[in-house]
PDB file of N, CA and C in Angstrom:
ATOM      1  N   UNK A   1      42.326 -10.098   4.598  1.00  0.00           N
ATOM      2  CA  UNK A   1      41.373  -9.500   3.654  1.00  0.00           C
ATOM      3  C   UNK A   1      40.305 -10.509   3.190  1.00  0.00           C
ATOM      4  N   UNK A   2      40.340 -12.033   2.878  1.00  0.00           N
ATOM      5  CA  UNK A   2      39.378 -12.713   2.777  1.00  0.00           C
ATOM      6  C   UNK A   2      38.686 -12.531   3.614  1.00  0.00           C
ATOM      7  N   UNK A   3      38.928 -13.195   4.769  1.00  0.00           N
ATOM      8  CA  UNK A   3      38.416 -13.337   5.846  1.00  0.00           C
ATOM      9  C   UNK A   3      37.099 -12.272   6.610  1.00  0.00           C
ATOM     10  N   UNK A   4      37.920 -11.147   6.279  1.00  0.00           N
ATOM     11  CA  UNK A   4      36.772 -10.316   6.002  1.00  0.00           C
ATOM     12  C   UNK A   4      35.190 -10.383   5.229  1.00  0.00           C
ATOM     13  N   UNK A   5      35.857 -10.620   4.343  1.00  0.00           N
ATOM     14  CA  UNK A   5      34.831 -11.090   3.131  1.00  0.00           C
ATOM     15  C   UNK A   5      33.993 -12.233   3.092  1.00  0.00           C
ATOM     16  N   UNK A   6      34.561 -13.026   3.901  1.00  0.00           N
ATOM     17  CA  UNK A   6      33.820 -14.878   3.934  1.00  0.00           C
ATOM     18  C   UNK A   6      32.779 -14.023   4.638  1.00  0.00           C
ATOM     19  N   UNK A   7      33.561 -13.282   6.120  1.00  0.00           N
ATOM     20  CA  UNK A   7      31.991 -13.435   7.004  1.00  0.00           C
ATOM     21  C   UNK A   7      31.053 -12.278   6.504  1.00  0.00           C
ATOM     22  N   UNK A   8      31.386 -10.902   5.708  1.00  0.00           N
ATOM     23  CA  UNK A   8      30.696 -10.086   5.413  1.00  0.00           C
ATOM     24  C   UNK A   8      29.506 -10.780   4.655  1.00  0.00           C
ATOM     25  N   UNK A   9      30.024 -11.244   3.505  1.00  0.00           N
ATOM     26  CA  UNK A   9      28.894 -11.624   2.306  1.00  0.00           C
ATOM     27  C   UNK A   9      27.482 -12.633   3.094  1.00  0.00           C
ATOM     28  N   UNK A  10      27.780 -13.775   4.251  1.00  0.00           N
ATOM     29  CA  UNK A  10      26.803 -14.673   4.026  1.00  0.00           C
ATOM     30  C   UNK A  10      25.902 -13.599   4.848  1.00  0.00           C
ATOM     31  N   UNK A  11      26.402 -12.446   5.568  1.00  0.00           N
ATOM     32  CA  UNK A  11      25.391 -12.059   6.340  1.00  0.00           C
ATOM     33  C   UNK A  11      24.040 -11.087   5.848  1.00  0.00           C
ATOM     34  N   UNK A  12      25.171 -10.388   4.821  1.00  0.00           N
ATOM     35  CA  UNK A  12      24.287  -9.717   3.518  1.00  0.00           C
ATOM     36  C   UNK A  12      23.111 -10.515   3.076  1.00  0.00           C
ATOM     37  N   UNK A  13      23.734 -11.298   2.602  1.00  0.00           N
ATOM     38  CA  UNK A  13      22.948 -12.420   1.845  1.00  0.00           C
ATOM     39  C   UNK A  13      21.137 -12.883   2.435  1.00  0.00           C
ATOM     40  N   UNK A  14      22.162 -13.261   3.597  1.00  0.00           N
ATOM     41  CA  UNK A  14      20.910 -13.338   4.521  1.00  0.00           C
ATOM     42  C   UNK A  14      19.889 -12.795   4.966  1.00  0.00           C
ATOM     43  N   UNK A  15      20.375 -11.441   5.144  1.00  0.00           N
ATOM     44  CA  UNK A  15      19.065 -10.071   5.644  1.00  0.00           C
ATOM     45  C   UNK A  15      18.499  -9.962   4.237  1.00  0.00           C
ATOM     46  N   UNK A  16      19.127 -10.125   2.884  1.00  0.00           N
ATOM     47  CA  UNK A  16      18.282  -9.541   1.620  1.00  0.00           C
ATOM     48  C   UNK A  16      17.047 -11.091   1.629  1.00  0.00           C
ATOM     49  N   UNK A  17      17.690 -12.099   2.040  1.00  0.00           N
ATOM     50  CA  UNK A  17      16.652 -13.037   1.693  1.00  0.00           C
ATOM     51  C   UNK A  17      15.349 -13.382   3.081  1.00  0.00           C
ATOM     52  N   UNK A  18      16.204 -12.551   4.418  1.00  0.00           N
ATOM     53  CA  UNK A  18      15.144 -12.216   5.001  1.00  0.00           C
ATOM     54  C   UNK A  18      14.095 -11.210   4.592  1.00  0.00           C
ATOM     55  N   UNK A  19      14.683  -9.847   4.328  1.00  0.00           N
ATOM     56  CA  UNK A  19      13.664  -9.489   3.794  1.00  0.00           C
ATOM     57  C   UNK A  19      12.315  -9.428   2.945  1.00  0.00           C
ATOM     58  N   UNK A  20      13.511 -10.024   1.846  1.00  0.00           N
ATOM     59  CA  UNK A  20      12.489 -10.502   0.615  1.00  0.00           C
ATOM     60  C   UNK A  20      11.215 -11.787   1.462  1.00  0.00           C
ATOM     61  N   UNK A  21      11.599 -12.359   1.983  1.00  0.00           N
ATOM     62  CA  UNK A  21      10.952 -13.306   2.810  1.00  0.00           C
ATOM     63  C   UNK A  21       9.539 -12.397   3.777  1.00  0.00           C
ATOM     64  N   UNK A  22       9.899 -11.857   3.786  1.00  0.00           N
ATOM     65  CA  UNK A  22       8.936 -10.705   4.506  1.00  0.00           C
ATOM     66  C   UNK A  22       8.295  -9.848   3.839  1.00  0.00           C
ATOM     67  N   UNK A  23       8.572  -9.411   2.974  1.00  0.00           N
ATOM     68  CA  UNK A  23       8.046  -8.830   1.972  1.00  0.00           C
ATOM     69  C   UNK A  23       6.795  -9.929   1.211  1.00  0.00           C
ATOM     70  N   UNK A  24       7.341 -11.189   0.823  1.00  0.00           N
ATOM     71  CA  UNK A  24       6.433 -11.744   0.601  1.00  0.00           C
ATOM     72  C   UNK A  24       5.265 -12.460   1.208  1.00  0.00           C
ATOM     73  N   UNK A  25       5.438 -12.276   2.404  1.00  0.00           N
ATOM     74  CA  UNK A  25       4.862 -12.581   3.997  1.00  0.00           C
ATOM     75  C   UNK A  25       3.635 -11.919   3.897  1.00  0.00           C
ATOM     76  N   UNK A  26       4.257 -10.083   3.766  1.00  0.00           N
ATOM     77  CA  UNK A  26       4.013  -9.384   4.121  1.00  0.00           C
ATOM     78  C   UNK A  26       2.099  -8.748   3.080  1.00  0.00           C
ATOM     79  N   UNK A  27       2.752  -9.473   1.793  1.00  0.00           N
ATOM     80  CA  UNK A  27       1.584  -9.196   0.446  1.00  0.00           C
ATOM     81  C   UNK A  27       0.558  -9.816   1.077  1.00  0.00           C
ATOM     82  N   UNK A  28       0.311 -10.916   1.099  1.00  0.00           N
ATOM     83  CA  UNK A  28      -0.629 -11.805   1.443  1.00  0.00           C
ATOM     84  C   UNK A  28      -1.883 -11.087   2.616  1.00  0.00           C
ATOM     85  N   UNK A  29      -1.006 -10.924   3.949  1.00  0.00           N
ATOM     86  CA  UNK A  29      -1.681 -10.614   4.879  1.00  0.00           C
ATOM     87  C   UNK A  29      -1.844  -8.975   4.527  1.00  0.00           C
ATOM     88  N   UNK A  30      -1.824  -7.893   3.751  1.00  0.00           N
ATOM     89  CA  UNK A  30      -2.280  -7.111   3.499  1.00  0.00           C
ATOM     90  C   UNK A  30      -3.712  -7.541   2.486  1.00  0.00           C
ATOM     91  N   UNK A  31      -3.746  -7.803   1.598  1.00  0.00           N
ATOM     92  CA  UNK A  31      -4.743  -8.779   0.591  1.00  0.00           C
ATOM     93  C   UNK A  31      -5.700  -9.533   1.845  1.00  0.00           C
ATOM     94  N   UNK A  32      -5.390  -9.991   2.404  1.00  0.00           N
ATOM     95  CA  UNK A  32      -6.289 -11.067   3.579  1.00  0.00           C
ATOM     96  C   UNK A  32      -7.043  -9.365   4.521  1.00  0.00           C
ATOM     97  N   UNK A  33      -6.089  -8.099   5.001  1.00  0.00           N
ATOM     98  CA  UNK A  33      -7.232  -7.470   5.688  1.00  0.00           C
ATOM     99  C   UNK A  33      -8.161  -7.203   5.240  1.00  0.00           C
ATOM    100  N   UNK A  34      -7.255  -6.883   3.446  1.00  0.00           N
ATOM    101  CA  UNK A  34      -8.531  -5.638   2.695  1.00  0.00           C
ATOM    102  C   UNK A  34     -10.114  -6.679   2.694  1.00  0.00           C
ATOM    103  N   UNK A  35      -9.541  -7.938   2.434  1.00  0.00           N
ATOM    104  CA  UNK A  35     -10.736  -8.680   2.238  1.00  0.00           C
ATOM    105  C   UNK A  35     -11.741  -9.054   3.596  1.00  0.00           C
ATOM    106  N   UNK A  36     -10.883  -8.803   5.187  1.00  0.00           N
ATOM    107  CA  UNK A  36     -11.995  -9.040   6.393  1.00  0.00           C
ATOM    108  C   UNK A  36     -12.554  -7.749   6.426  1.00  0.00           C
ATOM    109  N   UNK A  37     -11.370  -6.629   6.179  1.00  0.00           N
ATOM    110  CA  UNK A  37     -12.764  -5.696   6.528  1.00  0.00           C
ATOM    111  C   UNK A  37     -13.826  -5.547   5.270  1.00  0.00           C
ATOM    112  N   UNK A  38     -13.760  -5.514   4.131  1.00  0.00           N
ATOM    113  CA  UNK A  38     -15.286  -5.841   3.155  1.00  0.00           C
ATOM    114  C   UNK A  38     -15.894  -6.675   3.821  1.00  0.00           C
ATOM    115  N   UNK A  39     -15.509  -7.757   4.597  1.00  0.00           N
ATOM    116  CA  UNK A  39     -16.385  -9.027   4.778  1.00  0.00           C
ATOM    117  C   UNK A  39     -16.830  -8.340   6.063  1.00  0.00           C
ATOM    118  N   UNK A  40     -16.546  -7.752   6.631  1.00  0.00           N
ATOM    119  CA  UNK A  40     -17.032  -7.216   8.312  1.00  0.00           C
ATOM    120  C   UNK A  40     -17.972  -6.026   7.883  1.00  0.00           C
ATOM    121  N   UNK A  41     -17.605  -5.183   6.672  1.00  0.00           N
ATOM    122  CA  UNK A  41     -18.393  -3.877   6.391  1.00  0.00           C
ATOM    123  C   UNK A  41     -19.939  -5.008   5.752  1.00  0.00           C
ATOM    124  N   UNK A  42     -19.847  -5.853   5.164  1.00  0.00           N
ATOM    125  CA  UNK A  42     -20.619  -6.530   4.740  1.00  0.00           C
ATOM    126  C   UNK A  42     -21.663  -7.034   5.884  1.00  0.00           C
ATOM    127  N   UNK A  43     -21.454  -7.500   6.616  1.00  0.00           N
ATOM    128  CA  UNK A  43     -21.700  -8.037   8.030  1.00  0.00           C
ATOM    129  C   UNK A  43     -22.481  -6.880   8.600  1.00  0.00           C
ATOM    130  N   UNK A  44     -22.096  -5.539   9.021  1.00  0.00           N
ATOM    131  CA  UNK A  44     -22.769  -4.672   9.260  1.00  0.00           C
ATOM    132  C   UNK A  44     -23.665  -4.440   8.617  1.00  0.00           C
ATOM    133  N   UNK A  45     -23.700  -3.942   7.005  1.00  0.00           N
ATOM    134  CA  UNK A  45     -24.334  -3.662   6.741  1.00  0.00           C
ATOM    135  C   UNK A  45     -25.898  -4.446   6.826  1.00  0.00           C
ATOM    136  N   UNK A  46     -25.553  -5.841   6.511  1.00  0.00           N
ATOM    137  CA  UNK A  46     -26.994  -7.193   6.925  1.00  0.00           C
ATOM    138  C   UNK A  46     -27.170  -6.745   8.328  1.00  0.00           C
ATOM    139  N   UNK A  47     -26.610  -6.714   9.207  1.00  0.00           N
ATOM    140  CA  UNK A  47     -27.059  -6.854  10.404  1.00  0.00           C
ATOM    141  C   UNK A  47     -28.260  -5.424  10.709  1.00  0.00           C
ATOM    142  N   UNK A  48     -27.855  -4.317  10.032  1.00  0.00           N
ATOM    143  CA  UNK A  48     -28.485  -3.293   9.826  1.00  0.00           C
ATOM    144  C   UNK A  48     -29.401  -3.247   9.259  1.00  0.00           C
ATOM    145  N   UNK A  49     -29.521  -4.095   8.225  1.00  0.00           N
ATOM    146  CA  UNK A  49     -31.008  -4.221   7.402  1.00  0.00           C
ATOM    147  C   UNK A  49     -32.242  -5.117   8.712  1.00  0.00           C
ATOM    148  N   UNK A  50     -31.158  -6.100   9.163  1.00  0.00           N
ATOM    149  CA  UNK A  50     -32.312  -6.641   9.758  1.00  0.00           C
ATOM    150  C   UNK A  50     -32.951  -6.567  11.110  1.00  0.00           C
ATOM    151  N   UNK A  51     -32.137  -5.033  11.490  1.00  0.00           N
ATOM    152  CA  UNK A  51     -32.514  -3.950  12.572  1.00  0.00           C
ATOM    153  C   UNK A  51     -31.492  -4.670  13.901  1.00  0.00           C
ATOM    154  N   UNK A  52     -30.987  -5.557  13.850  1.00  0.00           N
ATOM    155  CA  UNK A  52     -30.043  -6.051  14.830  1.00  0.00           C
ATOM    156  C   UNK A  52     -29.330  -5.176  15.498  1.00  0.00           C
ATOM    157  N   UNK A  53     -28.120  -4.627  14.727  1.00  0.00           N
ATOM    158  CA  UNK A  53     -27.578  -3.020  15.475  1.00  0.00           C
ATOM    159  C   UNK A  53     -28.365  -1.877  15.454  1.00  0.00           C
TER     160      UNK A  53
END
């Protein structure tokens, strides 16, 4: 019955702190697209003023 238990818990352990690990991975590079595509809609839009596209 330990034995059980030694190996159950570290594996738990592990996927919650993978996750969380990913999750916090995960914030950043959402925050980083929202900000290329403004910076790319931005880009168009200049390039449009100055008849380029």
């Amino acid at each position: 019955m330990p034995v059980d238990g030694m190996f159950e818990r570290p594996y738990t352990v592990r996927a919650v702190k993978l996750m969380d690990g990913l999750s916090a991975m995960a914030l950043p590079a959402v925050k980083l697209s929202r900000r290329l595509e403004d910076y790319l809609e931005a880009v168009l839009m200049l390039s449009r003023e100055d008849g380029v596209a």
